[in-house]
Protein backbone atom coordinates (compact mmCIF):
# COMPACT_ATOMS: atom_id res chain seq x y z
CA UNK A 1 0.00 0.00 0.00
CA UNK A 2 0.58 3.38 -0.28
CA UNK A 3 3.50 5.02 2.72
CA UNK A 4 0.17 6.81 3.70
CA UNK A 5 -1.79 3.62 4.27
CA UNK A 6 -0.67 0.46 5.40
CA UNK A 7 -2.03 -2.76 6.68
CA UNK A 8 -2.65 -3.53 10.35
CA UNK A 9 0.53 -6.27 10.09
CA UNK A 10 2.81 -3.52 8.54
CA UNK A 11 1.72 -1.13 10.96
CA UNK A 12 5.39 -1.12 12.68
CA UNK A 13 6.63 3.28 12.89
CA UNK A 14 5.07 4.30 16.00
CA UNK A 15 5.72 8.09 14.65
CA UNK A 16 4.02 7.31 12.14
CA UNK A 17 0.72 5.28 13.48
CA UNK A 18 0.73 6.05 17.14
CA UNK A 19 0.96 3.55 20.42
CA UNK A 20 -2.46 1.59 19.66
CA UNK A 21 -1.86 0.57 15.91
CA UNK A 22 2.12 -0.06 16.56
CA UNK A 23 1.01 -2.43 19.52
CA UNK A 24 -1.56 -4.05 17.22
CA UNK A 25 0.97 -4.57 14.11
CA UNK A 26 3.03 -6.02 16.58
CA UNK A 27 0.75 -8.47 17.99
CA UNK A 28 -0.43 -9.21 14.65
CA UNK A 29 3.16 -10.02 13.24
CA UNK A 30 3.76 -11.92 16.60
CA UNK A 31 1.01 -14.29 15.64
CA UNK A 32 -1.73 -13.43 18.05
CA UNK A 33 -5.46 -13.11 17.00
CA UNK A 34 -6.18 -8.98 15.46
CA UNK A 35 -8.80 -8.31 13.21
CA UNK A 36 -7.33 -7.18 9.81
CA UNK A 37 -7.71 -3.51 8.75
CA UNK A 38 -5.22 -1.00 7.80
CA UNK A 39 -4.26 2.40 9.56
CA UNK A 40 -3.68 5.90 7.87
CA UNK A 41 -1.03 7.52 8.74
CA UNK A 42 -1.20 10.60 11.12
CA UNK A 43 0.71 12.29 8.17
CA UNK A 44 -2.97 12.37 6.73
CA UNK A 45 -4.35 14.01 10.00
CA UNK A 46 -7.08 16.46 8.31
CA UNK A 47 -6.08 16.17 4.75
CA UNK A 48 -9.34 14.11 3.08
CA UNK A 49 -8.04 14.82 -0.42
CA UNK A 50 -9.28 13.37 -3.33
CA UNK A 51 -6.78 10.55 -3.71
CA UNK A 52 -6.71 9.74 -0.06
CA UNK A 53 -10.61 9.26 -0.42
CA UNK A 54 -9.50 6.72 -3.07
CA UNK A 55 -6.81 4.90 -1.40
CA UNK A 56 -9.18 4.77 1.85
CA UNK A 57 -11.74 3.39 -0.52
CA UNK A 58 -9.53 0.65 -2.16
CA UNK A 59 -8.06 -0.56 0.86
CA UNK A 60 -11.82 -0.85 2.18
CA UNK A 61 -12.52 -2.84 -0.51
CA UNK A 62 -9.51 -5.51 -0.50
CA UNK A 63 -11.43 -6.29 3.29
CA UNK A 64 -12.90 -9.08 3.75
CA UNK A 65 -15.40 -7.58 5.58
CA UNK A 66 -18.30 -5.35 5.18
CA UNK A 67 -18.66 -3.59 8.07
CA UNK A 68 -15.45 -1.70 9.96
CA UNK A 69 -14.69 -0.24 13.31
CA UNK A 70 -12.82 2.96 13.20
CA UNK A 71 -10.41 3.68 16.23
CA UNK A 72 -8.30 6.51 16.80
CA UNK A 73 -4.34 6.12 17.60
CA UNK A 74 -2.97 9.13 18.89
CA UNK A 75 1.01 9.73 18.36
CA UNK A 76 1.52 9.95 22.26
CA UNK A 77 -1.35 7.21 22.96
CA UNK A 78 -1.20 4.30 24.70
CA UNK A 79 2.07 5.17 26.19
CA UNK A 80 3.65 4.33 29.78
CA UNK A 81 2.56 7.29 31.19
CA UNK A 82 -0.68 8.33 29.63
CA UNK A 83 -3.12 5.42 27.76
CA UNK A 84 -5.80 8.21 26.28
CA UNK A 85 -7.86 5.48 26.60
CA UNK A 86 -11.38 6.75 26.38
CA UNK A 87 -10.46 10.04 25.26
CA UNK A 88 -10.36 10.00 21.41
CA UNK A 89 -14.13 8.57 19.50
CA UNK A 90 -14.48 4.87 18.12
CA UNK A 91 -17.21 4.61 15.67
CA UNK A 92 -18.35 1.06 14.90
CA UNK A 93 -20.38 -0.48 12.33
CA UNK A 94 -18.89 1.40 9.63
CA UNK A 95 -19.81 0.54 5.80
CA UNK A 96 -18.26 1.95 2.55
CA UNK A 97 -21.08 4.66 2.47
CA UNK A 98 -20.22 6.60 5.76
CA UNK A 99 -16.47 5.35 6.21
CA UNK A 100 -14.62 8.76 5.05
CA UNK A 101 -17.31 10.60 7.45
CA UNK A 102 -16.33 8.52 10.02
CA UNK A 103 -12.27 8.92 9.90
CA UNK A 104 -13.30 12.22 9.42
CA UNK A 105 -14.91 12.40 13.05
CA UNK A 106 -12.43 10.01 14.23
CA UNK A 107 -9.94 12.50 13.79
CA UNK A 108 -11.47 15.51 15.00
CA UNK A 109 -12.27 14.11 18.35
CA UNK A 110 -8.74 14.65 18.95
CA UNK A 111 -9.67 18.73 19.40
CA UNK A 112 -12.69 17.77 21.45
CA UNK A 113 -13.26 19.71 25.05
CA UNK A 114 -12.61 16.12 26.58
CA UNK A 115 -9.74 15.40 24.69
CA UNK A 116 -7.96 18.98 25.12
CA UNK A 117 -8.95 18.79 29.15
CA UNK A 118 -6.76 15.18 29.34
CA UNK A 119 -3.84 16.55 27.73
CA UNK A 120 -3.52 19.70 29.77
CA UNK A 121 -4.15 17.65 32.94
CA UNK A 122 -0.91 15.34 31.68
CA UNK A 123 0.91 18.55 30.56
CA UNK A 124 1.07 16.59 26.69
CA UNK A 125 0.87 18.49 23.65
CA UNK A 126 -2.19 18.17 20.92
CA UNK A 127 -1.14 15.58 19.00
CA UNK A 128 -1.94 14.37 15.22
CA UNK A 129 -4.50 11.21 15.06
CA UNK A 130 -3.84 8.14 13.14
CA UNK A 131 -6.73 6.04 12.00
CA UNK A 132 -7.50 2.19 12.37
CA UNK A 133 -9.88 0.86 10.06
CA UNK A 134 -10.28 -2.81 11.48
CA UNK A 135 -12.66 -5.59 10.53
CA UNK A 136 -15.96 -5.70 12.78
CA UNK A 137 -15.73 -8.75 15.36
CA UNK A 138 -19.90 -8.91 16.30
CA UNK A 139 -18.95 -10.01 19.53
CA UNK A 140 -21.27 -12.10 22.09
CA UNK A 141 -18.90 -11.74 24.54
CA UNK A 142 -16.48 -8.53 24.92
CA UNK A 143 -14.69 -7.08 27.61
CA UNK A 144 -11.09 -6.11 29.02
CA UNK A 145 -8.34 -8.14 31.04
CA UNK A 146 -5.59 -6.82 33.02
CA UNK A 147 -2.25 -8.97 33.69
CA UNK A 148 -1.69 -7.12 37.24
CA UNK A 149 -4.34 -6.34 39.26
CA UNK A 150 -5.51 -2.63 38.83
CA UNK A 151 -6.41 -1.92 42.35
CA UNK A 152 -4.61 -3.95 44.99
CA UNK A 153 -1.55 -4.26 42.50
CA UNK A 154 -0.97 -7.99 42.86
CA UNK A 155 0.69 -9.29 40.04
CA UNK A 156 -0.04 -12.76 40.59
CA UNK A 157 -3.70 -12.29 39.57
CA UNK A 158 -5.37 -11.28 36.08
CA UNK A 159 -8.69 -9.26 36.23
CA UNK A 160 -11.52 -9.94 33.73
CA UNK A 161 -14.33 -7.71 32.76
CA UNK A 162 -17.05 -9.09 30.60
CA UNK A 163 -19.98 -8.40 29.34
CA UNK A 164 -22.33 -9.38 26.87
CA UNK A 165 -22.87 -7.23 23.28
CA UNK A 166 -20.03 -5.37 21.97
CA UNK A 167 -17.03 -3.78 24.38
CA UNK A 168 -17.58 -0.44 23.72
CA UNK A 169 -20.90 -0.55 26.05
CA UNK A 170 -18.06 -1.73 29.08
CA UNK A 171 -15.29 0.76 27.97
CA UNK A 172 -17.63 3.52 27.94
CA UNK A 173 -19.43 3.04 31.60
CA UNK A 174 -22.47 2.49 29.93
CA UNK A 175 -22.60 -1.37 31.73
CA UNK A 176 -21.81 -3.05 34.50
CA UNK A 177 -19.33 -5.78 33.53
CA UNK A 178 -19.20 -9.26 35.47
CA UNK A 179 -15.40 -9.57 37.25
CA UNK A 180 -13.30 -12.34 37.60
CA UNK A 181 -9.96 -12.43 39.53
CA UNK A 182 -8.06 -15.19 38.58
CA UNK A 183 -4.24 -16.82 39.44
CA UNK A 184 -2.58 -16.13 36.70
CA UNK A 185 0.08 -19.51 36.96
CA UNK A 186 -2.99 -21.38 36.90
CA UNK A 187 -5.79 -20.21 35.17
CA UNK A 188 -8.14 -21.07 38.00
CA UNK A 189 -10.52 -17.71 38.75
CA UNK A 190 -11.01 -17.10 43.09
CA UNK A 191 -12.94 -14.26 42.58
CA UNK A 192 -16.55 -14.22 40.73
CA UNK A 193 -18.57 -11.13 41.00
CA UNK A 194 -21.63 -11.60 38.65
CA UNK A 195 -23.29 -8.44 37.40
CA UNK A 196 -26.91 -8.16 36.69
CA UNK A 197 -26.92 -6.86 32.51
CA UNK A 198 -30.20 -5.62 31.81
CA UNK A 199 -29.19 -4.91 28.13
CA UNK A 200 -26.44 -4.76 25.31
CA UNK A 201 -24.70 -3.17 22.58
CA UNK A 202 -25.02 -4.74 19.53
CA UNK A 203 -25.26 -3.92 15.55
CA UNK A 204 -28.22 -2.40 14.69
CA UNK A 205 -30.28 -4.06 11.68
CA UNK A 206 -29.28 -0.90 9.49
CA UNK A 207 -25.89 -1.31 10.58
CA UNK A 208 -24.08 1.01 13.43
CA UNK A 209 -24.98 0.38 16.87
CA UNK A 210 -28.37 -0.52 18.98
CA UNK A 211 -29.22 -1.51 22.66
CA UNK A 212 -30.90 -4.71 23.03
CA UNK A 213 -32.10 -6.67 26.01
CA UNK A 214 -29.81 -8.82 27.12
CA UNK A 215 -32.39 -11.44 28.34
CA UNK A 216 -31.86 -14.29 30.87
CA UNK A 217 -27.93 -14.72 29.99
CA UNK A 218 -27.91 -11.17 31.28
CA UNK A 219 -27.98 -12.54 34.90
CA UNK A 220 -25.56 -15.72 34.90
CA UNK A 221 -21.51 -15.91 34.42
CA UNK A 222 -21.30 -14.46 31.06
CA UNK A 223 -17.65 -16.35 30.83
CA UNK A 224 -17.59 -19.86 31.21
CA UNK A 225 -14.47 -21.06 33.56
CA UNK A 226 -12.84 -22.41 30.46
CA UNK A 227 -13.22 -19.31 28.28
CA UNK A 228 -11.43 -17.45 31.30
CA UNK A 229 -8.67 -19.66 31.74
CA UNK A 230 -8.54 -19.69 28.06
CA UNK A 231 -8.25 -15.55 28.76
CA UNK A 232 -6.08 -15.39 31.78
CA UNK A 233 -3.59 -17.56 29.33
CA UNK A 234 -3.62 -14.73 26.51
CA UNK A 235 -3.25 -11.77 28.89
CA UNK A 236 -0.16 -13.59 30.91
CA UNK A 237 1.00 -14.39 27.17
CA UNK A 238 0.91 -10.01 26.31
CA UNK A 239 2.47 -9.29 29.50
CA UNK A 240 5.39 -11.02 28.69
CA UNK A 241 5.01 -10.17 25.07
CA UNK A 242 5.25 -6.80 25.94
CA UNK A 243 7.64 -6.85 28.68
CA UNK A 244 5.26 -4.75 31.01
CA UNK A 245 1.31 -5.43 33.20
CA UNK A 246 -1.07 -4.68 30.15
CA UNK A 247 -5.09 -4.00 29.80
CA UNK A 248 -6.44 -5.65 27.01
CA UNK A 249 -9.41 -5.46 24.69
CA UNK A 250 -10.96 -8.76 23.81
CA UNK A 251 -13.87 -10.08 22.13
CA UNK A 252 -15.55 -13.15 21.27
CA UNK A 253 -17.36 -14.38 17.90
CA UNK A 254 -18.62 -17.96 17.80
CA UNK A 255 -15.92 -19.06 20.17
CA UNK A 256 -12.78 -17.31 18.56
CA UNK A 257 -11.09 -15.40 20.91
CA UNK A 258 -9.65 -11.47 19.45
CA UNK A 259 -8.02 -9.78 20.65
CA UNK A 260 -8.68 -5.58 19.92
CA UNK A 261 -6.38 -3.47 21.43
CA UNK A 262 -3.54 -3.45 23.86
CA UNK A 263 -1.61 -0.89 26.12
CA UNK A 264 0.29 -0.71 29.46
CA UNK A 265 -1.64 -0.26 32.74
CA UNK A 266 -0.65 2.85 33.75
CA UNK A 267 -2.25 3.65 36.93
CA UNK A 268 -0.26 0.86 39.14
CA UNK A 269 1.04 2.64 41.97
CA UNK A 270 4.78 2.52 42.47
CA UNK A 271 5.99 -0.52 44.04
């Protein structure tokens, strides 16, 4: 492709694609289980030119897949110090018609209120957006794992949200996740705290987003213990990856495991 497009596997200049494409490129050459896509190049932050609009719409194309998320990846995302997680728009459900729109909004979320309010707090410059334009996963089961637990710090134990729909409805607040704490060497969870889901996110029948009640599944484990063993194994398998305690995106589609995004934890306290 084009130096101003590139697949999701070639996505390996972190000046170039920012922290959350660079750690997915790497993952993805590493073997582990990302969606395909392709990212644009923050060197096309705000330029939707003609032939850009064409490249976009040719890579789109060479998918297989209809339907797209589009995620931001900030230059200074994702980092050590400052994840941005949150802080930049995802817009999912995306089809040829409204994709340009959509990188469009994608990247001017990054002069949002919100988003200028996080980077003065962090003293970080405004920074230039990349785009990731990665297949839809349609995900019964969705959530986020982190290799070190994010509040008492124990590094022995993996934490696992999950919910049922898509994992934007858990990233954004907008559900209460079930949590499982589990021993990392083993896989075994010793911790079960079962939420009550009164509804999810999934794709809508015209495509983008709906709520939908989750129904009787809604109030049992929404993991079963082998799918969080199976989950514990492939966060303890970033970590070391990675060299660092990570919080991952996952999802699950008829009983493949993907994994979405993944960055360091970076509210650990010092130990």
């Amino acid at each position: 492709m084009d130096d101003l497009v590139s697949g999701i596997i070639d996505a390996n200049s972190l000046s170039s694609v920012g922290g959350k494409a660079f750690a997915l490129g790497e993952m993805s050459r590493a073997g582990f289980n990302v969606p395909g896509g392709f990212v644009l190049s923050a060197r096309t932050f705000m330029t939707m030119t003609p032939s850009l609009q064409r490249l976009i719409l040719r890579s789109f194309e060479a998918l297989p897949a209809e339907l797209v998320a589009v995620r931001s990846s900030a230059i200074n995302e994702d980092g050590q110090e400052a994840a941005w997680a949150g802080q930049l728009d995802t817009f999912l459900n995306c089809n040829r018609d409204n994709l340009l729109q959509s990188i469009q909004d994608c990247w001017e979320s990054a002069n949002s209120e919100r988003a200028q309010s996080y980077a003065r707090q962090r003293a970080l410059q405004s920074t230039k957006v990349a785009v990731i334009v990665q297949e839809m996963i349609q995900s019964e089961i969705s959530g986020i794992a982190f290799s070190v637990h994010p509040v008492s710090n124990d590094d022995t134990l993996v934490v696992i949200e999950a919910g049922l729909g898509l994992g934007e409805a858990i990233v954004s607040g907008q559900i209460t996740p079930d949590t499982y704490v589990v021993i990392k060497e083993t896989g075994l969870p010793i911790e079960k705290h079962l939420a009550q889901q009164q509804k999810k996110l999934v794709r809508s029948a015209v495509g983008k987003t709906t709520w939908k009640a989750a129904g009787p599944q809604g109030n049992k484990q929404k993991l079963s213990d082998e799918q969080i063993t199976e989950l514990c194994q492939l966060t303890a398998q970033l970590e070391a990856f990675f060299a660092y305690p990570v919080d991952a995106e996952w999802a699950i589609r008829d009983n493949v495991l993907y994994v979405l995004q993944c960055r360091p934890i970076t509210t650990l306290l010092p130990s």
